[in-house]
Every structure is written in structure tokens, then in C-alpha cells.
Protein backbone atom coordinates (compact mmCIF):
# COMPACT_ATOMS: atom_id res chain seq x y z
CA UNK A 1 -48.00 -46.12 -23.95
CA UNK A 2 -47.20 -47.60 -20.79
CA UNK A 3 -45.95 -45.77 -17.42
CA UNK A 4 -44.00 -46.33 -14.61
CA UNK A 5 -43.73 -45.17 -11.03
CA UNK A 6 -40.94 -45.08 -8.86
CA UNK A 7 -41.81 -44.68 -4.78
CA UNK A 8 -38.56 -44.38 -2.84
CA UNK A 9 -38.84 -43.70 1.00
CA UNK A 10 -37.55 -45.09 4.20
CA UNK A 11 -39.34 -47.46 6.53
CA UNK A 12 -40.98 -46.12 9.20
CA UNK A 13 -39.49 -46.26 12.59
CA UNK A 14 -40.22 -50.54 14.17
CA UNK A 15 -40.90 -51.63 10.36
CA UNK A 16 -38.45 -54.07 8.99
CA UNK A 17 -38.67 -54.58 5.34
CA UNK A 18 -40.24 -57.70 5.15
CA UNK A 19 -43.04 -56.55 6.76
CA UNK A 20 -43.23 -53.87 4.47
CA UNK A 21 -42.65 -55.86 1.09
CA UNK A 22 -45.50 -58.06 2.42
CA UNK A 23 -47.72 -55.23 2.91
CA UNK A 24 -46.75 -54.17 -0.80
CA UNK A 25 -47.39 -57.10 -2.24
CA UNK A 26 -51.01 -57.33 -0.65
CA UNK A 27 -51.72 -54.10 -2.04
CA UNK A 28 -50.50 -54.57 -5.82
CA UNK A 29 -52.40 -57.70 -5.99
CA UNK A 30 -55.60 -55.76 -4.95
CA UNK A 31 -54.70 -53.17 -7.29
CA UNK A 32 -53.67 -55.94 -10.09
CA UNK A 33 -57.03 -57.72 -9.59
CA UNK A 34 -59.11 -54.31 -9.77
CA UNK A 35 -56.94 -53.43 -13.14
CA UNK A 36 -55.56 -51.06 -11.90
CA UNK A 37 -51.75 -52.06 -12.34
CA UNK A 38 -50.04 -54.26 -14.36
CA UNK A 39 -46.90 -54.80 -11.84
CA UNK A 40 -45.10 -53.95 -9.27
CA UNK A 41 -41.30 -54.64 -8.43
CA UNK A 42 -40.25 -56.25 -5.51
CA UNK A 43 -38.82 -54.16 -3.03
CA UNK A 44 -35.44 -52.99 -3.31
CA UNK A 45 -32.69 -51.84 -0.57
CA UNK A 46 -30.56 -49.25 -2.26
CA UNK A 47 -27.09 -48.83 -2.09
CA UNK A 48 -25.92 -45.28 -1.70
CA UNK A 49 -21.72 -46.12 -1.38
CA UNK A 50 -21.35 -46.61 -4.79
CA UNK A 51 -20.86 -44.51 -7.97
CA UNK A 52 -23.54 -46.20 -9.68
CA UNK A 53 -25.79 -44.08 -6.91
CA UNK A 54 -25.39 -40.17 -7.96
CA UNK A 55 -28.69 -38.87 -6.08
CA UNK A 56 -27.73 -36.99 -3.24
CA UNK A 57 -31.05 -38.21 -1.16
CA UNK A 58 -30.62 -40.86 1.15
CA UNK A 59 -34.22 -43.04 1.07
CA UNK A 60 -33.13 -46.52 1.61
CA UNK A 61 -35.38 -48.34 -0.17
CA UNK A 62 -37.73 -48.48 -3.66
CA UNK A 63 -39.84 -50.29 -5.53
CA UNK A 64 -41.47 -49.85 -9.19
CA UNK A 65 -45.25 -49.86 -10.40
CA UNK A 66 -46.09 -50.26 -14.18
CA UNK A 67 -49.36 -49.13 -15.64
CA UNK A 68 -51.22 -49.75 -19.18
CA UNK A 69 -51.19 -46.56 -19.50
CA UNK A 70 -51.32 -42.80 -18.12
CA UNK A 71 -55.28 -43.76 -18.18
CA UNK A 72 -54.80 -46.83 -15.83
CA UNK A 73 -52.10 -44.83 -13.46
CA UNK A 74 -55.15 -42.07 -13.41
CA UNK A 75 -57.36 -44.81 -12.22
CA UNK A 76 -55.15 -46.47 -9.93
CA UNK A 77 -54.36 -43.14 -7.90
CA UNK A 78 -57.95 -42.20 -7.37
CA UNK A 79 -58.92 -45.82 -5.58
CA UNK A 80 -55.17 -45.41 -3.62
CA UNK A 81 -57.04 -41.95 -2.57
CA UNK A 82 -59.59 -43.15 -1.52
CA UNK A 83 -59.34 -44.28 1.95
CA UNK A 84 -62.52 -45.80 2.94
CA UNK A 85 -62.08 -47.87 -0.33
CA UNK A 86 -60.43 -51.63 0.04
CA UNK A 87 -57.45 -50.87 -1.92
CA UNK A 88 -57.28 -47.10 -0.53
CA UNK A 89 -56.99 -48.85 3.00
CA UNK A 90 -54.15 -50.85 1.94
CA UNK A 91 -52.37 -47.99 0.73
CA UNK A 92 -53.00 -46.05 3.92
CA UNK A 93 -51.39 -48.81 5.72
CA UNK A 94 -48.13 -48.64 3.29
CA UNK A 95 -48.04 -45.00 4.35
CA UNK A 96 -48.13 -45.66 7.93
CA UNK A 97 -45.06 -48.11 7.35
CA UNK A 98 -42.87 -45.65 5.49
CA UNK A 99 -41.77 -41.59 5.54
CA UNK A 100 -39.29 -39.63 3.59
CA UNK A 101 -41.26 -40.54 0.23
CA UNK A 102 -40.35 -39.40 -3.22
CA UNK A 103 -42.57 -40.64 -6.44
CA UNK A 104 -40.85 -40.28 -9.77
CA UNK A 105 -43.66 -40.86 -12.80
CA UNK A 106 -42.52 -41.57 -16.56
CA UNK A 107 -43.77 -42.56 -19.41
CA UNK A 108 -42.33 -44.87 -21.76
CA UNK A 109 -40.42 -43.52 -25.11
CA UNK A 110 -41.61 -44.50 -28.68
CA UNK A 111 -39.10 -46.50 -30.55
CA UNK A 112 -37.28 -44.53 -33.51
């Protein structure tokens, strides 16, 4: 059954967005390429002025990951852990570049 993660956070203090959505994309293709991820969102400014928005945190911006499966996230998380690994480096760096993060993690519902 497949599962999704949503990261939403604020850019670090200097670090304009496309900076960041380049450094996100880097790091999903690493991930993609390992199998670790099937895809990742681009990344998203949020609107908070609207009623469409009813959380009362203020993170400006988000972006999605989808996995295979709870097996794959498993997986993924461990080489984003690891820090002297390549991909674990490239998540270090996306951590640098952004505070104030939340991660929401779901799994998808069976039909009927």
C-alpha cells in the first residue's frame, strides 16, 4: 500500500526557494535512483489568507514524498539518517536550508 509524506517548514534565514527546490530535487533523484522513493512534489508556497488553509501553523512552504510502501519509506529514512552516506549528505544539506519543520506520514486507504 503506498505512503506519503508531507515536510512543511520555512526556509532558513538567506535561502530563497529556488535554491531550496533545487536542493530537493537533487536529493529525490538520489533517493529515486537508490529506490528509495517513488516521487516527490515540487515545492509548494502555501497560502495561509484563505479559508481553504484551517491549520493554525504558519510554515510557508511544503512539498510531498510518495513511497512503494511503509517498507520503502523504512528504507528511505535510514539512508536520509545516515549522514556520512551520499544521500544522507544531501538531506543534511536540506536541513541546513530550512527550520520550523513538521512531517505528516499516511498511508493510503483501500478502496471499498
Amino acid at each position: 500500500m503506498s505512503t506519503s509524506m508531507l515536510t512543511t517548514m520555512d526556509l532558513a534565514e538567506g535561502v530563497t526557494a529556488a535554491c531550496f527546490a533545487e536542493a530537493l530535487d537533487e536529493c529525490a533523484t538520489a533517493l529515486q535512483r537508490a529506490g528509495l522513493l517513488q516521487e516527490c512534489s515540487a515545492l509548494s508556497q502555501r497560502y495561509t489568507n484563505t479559508l481553504l488553509d484551517t491549520d493554525e501553523r504558519q510554515q510557508g512552504y511544503m512539498f510531498v514524498m510518495r513511497f512503494q510502501d511503509r517498507a520503502q519509506a523504512d528504507r528511505a529514512i535510514r539512508a536520509l539518517a545516515n549522514p556520512d552516506g551520499a544521500v544522507g549528505a544531501l538531506h543534511l544539506a536540506l536541513q541546513r536550508m530550512s527550520c520550523n519543520q513538521i512531517f505528516s506520514y499516511w498511508e493510503e486507504c483501500e478502496d471499498g
